[in-house]
Structures are given as C-alpha cells and as structure tokens.
PDB file of N, CA and C in Angstrom:
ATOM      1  N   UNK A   1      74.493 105.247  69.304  1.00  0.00           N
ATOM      2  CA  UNK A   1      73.667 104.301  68.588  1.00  0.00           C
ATOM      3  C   UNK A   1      73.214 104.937  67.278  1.00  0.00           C
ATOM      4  N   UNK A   2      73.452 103.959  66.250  1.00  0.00           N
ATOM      5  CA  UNK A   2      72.721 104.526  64.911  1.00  0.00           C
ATOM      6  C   UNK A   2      71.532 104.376  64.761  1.00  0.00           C
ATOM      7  N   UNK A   3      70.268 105.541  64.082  1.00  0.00           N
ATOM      8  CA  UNK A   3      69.370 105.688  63.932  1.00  0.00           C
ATOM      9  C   UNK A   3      68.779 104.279  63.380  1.00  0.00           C
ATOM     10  N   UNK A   4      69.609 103.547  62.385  1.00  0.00           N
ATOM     11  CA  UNK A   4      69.352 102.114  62.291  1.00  0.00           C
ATOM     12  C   UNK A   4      69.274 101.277  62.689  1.00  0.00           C
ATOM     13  N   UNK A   5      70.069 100.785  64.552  1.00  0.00           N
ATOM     14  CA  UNK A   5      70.046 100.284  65.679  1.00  0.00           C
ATOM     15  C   UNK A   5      68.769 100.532  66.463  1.00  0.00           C
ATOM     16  N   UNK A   6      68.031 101.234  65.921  1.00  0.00           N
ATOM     17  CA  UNK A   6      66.938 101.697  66.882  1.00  0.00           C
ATOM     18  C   UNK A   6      65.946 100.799  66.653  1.00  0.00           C
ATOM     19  N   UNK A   7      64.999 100.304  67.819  1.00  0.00           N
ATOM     20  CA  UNK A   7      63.783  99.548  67.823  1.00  0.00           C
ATOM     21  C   UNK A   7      62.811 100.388  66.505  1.00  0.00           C
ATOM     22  N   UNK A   8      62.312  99.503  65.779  1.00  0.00           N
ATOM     23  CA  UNK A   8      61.487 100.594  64.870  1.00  0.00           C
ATOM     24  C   UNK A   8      60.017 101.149  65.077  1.00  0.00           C
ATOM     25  N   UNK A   9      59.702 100.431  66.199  1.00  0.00           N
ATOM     26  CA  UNK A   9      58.257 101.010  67.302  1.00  0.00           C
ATOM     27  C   UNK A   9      58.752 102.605  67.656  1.00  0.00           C
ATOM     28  N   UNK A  10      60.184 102.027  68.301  1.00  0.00           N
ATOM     29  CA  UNK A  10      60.932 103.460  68.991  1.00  0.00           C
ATOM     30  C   UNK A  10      60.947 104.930  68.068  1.00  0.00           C
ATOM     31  N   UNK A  11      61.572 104.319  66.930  1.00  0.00           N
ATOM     32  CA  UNK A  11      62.061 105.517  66.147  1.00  0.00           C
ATOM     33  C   UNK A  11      60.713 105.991  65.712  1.00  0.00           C
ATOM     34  N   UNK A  12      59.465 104.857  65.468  1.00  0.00           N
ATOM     35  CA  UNK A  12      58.199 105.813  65.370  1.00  0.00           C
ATOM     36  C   UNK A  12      57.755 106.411  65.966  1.00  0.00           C
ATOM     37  N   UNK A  13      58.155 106.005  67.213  1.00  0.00           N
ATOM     38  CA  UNK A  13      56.985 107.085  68.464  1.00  0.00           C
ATOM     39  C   UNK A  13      57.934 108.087  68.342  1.00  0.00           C
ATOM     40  N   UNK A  14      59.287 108.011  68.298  1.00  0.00           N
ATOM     41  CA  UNK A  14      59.586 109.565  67.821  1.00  0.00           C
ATOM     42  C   UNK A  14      59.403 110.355  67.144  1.00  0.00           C
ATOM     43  N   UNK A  15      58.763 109.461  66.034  1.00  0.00           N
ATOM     44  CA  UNK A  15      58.679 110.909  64.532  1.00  0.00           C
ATOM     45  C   UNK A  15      57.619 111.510  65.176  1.00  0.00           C
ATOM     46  N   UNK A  16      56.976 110.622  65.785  1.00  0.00           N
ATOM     47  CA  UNK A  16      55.575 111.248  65.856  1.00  0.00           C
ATOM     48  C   UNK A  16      55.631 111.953  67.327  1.00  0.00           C
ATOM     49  N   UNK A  17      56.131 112.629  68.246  1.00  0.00           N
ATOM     50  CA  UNK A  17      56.454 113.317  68.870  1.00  0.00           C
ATOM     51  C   UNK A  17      56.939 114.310  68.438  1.00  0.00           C
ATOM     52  N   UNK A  18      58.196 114.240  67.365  1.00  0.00           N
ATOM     53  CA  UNK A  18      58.874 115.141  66.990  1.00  0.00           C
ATOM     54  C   UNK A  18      57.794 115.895  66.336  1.00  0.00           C
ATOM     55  N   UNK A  19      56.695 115.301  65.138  1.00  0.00           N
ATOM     56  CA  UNK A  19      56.025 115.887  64.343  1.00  0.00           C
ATOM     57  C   UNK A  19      55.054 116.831  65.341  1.00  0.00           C
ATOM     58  N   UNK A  20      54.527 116.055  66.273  1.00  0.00           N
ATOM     59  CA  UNK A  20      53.659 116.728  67.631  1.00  0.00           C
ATOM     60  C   UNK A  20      54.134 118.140  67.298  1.00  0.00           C
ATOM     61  N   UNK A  21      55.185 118.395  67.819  1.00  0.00           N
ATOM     62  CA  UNK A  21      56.077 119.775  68.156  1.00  0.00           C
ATOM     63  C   UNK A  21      55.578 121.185  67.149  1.00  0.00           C
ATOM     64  N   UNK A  22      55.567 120.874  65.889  1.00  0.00           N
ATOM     65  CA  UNK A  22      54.908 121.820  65.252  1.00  0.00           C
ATOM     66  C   UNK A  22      56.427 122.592  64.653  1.00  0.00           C
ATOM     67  N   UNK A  23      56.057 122.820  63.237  1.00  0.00           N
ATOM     68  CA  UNK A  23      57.289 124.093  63.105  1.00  0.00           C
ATOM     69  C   UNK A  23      57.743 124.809  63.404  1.00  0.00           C
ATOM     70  N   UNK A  24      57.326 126.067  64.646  1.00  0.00           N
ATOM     71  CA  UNK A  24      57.795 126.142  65.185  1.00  0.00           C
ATOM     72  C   UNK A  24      59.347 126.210  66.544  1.00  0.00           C
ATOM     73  N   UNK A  25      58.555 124.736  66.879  1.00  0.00           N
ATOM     74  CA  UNK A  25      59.123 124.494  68.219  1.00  0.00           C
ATOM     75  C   UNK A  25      60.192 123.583  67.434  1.00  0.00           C
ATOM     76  N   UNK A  26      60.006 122.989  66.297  1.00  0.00           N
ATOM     77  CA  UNK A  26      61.451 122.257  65.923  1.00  0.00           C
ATOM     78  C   UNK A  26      61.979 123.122  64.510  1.00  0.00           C
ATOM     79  N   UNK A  27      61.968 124.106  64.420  1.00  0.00           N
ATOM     80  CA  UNK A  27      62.458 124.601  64.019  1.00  0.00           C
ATOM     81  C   UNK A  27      63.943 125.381  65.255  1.00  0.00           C
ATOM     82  N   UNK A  28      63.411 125.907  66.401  1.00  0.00           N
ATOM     83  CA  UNK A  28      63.906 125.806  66.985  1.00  0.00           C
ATOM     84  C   UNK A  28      64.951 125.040  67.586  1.00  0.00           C
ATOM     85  N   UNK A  29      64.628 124.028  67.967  1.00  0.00           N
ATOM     86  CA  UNK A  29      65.379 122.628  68.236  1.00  0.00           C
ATOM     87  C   UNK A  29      66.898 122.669  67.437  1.00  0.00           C
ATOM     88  N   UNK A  30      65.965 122.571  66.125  1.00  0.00           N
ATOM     89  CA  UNK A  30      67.188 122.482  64.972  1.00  0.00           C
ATOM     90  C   UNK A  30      68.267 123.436  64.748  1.00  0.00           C
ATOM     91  N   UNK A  31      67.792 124.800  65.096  1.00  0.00           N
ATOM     92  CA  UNK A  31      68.427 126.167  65.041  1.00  0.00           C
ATOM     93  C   UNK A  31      69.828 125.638  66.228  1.00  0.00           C
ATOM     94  N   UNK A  32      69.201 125.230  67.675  1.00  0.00           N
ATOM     95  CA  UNK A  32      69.936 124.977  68.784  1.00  0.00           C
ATOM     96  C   UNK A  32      70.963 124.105  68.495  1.00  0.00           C
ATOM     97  N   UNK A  33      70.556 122.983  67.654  1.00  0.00           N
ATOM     98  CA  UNK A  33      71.684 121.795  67.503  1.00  0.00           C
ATOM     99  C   UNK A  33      72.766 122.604  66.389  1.00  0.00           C
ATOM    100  N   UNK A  34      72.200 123.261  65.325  1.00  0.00           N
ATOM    101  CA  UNK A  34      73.239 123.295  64.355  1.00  0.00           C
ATOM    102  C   UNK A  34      74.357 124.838  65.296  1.00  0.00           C
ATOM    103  N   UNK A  35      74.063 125.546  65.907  1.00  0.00           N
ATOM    104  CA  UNK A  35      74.597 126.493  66.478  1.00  0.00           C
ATOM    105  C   UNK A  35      73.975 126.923  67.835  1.00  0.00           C
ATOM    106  N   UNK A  36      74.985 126.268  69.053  1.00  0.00           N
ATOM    107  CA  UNK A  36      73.946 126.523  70.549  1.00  0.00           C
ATOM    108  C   UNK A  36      74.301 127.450  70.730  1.00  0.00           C
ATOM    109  N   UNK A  37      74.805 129.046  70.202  1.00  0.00           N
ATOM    110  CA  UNK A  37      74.574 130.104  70.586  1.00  0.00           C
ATOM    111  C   UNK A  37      73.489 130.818  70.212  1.00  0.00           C
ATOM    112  N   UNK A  38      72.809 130.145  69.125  1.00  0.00           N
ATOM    113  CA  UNK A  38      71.533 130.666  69.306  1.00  0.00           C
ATOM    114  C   UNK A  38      70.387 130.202  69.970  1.00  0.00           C
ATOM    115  N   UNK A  39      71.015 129.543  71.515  1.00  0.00           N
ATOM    116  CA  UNK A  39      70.167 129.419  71.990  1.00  0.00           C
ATOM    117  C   UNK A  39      69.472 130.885  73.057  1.00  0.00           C
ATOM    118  N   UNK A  40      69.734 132.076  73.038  1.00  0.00           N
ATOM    119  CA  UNK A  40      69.447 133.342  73.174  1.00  0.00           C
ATOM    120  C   UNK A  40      68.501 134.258  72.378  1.00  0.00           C
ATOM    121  N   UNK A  41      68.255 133.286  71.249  1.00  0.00           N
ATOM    122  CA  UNK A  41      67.207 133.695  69.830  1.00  0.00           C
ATOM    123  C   UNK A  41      65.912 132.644  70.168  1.00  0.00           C
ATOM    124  N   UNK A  42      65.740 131.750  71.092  1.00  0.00           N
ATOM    125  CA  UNK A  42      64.585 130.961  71.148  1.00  0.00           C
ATOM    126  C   UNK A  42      63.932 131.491  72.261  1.00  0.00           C
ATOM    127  N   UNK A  43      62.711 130.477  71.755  1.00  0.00           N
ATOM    128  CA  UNK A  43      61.937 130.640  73.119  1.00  0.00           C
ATOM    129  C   UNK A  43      61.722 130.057  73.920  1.00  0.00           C
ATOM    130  N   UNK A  44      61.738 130.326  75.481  1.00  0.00           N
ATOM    131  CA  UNK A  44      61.682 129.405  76.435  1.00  0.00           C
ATOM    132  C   UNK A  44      60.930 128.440  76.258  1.00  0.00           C
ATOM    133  N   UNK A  45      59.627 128.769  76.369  1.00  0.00           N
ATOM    134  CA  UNK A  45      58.402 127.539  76.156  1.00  0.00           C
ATOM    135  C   UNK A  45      58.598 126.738  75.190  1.00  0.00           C
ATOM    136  N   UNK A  46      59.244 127.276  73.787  1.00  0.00           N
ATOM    137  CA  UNK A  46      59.314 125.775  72.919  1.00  0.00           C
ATOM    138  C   UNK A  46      60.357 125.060  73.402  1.00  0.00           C
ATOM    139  N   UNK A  47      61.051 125.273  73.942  1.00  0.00           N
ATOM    140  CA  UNK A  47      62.451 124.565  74.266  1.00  0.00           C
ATOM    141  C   UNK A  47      61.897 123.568  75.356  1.00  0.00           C
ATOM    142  N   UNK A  48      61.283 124.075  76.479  1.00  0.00           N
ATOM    143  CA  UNK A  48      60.795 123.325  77.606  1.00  0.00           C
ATOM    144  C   UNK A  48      59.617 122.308  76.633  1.00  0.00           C
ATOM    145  N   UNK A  49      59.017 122.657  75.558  1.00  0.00           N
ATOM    146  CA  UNK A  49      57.995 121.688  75.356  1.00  0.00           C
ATOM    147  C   UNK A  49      58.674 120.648  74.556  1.00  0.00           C
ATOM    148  N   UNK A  50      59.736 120.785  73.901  1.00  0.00           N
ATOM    149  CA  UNK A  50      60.322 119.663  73.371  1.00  0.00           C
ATOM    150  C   UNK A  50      60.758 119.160  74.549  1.00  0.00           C
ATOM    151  N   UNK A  51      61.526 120.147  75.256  1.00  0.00           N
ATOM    152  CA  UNK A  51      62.856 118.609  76.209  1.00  0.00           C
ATOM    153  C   UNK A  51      61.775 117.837  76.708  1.00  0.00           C
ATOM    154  N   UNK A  52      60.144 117.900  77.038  1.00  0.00           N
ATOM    155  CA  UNK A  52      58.799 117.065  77.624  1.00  0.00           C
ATOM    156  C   UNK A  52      58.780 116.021  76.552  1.00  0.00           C
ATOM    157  N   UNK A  53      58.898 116.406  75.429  1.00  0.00           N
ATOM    158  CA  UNK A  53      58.238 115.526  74.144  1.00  0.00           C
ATOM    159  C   UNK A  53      59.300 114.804  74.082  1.00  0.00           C
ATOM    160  N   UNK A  54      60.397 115.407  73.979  1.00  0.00           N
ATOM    161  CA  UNK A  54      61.557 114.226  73.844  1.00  0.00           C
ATOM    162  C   UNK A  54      62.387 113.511  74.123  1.00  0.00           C
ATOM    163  N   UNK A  55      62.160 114.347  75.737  1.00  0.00           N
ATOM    164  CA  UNK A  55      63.675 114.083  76.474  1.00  0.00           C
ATOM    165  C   UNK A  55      63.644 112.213  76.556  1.00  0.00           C
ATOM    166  N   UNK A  56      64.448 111.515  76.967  1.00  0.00           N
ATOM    167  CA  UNK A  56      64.904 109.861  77.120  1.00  0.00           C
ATOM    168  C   UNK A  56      65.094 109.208  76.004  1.00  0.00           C
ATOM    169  N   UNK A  57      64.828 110.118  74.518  1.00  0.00           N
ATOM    170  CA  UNK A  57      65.380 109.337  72.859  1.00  0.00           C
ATOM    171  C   UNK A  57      66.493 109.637  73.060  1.00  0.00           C
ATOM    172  N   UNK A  58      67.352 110.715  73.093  1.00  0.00           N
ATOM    173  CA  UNK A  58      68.884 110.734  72.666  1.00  0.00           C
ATOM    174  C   UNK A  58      68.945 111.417  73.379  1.00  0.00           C
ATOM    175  N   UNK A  59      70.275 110.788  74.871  1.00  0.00           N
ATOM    176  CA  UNK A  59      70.980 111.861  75.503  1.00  0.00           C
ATOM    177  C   UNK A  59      71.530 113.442  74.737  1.00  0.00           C
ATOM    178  N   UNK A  60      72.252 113.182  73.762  1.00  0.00           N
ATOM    179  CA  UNK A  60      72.876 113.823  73.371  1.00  0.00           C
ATOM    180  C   UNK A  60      71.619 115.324  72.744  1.00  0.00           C
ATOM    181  N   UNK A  61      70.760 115.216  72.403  1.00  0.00           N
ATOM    182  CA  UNK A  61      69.706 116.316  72.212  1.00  0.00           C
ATOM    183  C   UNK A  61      69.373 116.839  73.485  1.00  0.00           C
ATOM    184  N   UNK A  62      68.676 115.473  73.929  1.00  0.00           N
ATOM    185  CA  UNK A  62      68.146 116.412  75.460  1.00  0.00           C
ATOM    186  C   UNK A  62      69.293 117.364  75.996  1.00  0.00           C
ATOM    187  N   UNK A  63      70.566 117.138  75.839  1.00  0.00           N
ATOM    188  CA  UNK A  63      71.721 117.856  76.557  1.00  0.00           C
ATOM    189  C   UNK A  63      71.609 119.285  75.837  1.00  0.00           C
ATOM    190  N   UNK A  64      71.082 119.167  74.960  1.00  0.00           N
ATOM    191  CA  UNK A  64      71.232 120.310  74.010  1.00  0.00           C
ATOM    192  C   UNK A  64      70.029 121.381  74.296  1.00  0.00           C
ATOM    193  N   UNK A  65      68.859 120.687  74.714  1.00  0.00           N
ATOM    194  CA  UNK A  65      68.007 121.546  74.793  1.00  0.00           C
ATOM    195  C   UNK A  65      68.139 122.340  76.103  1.00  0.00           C
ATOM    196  N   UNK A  66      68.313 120.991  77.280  1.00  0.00           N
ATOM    197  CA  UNK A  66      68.485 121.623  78.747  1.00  0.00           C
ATOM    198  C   UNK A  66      70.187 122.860  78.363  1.00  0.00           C
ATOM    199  N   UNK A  67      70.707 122.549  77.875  1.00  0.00           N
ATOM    200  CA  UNK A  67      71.893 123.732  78.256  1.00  0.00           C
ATOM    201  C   UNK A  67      71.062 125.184  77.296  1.00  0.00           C
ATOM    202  N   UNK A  68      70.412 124.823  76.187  1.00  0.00           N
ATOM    203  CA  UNK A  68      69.840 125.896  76.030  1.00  0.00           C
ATOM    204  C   UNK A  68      69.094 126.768  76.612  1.00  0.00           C
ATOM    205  N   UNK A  69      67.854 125.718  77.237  1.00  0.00           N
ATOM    206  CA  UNK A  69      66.987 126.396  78.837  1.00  0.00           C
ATOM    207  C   UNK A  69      67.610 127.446  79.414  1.00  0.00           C
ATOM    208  N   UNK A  70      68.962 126.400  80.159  1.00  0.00           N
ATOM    209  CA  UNK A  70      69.617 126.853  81.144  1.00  0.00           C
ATOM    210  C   UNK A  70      70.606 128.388  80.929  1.00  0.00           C
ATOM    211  N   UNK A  71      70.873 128.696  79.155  1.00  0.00           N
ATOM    212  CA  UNK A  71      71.041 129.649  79.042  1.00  0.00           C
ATOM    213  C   UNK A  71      70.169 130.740  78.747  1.00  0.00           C
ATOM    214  N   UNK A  72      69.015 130.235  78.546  1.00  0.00           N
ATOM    215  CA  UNK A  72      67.906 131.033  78.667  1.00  0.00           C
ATOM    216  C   UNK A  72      67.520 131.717  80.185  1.00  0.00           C
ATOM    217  N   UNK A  73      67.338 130.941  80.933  1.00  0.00           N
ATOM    218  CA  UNK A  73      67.024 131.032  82.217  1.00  0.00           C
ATOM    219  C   UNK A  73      67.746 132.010  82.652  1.00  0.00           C
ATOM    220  N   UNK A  74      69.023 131.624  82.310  1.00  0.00           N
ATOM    221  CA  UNK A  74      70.466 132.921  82.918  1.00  0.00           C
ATOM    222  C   UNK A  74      69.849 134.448  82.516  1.00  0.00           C
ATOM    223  N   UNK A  75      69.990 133.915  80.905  1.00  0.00           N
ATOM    224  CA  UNK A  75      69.756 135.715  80.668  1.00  0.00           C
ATOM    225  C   UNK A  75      68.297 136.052  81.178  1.00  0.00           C
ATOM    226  N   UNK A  76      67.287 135.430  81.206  1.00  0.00           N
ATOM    227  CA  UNK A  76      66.074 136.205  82.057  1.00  0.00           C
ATOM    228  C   UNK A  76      66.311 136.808  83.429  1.00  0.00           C
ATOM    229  N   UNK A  77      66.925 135.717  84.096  1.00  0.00           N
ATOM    230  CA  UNK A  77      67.296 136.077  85.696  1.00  0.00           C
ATOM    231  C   UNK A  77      68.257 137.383  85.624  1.00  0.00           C
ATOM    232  N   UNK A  78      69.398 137.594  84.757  1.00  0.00           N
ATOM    233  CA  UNK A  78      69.911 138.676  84.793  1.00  0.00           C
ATOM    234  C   UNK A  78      69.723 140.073  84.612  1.00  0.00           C
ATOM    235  N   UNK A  79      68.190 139.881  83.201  1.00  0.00           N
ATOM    236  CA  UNK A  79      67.619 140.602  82.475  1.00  0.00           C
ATOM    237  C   UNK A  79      66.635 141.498  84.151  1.00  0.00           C
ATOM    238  N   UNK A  80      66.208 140.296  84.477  1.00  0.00           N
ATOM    239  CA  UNK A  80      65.491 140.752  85.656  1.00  0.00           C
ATOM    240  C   UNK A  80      65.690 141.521  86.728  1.00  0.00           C
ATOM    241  N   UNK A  81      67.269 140.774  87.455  1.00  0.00           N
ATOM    242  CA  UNK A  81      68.148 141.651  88.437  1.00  0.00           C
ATOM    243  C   UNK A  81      68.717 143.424  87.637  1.00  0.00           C
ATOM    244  N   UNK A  82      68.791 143.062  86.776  1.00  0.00           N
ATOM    245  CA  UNK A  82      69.124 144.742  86.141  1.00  0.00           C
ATOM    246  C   UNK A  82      68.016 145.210  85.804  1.00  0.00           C
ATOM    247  N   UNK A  83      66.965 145.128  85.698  1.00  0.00           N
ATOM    248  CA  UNK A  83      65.897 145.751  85.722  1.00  0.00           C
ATOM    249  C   UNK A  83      65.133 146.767  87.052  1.00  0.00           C
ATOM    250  N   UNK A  84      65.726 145.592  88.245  1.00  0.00           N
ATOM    251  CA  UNK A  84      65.281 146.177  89.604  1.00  0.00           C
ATOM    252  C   UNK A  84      66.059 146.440  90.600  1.00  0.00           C
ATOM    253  N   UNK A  85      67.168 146.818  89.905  1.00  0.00           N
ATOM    254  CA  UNK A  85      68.646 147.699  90.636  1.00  0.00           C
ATOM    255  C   UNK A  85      67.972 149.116  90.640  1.00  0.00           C
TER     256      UNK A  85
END
C-alpha cells in the first residue's frame, strides 16, 4: 500500500508515534531498514520500544525490527553461554 492509500487519521497517528520514539530510537530504526546488519550496532530496548509503538502500521517494518531483536537476542544469549563455559 502507498503511503497515499493510507487513511489520513492513520498516517497521523503514525507520525505521531513515530515522533514519540525520540532520535534516538528512530534513528535506529532507520539505521536497521537501510542496512539489517547493523542490527548488532543497536540497542535492544530501542528496538523493542519501537516494534510497541509501531508494530500493526507496516508489516514490512515490524519484520524488520523483530528480525533485528531476534538477532540481537542471539548474540546476547551466545555472548552469555561463552561467558559461563
């Protein structure tokens, strides 16, 4: 769907979610979409506080944030198990 197809109530309650987020946390975001290997350079918590703020606007982001999580998550859990070998 084009950003122009969108209800225009909709696309507002997004800006204003998105804006919620703070520089930060969408700075982040943005880092993730233009290159998801840096999703290993973010931080957990902003990532989890967007996919809250945003997740159900665009499949296609939320997918982006959860696989970022989820590679986050990996390297902690691993970071962790080699820590207490």
């Amino acid at each position: 769907m084009a950003i122009f197809d969108c209800d225009p109530s909709d696309l507002i309650e997004f800006a204003q979610k998105w804006m919620s987020l703070g520089d930060a946390v969408t700075s982040q975001v943005v880092a993730v979409i233009d290159d998801p290997a840096m999703a290993l350079e973010m931080n957990p918590t902003a990532i989890r506080m967007a996919i809250d703020k945003l997740e159900g606007y665009n499949d296609e982001l939320t997918g982006y944030l959860q696989d970022a999580l989820e590679v986050l998550e990996q390297e902690t859990e691993y970071c962790y198990d080699k820590a207490n070998r």
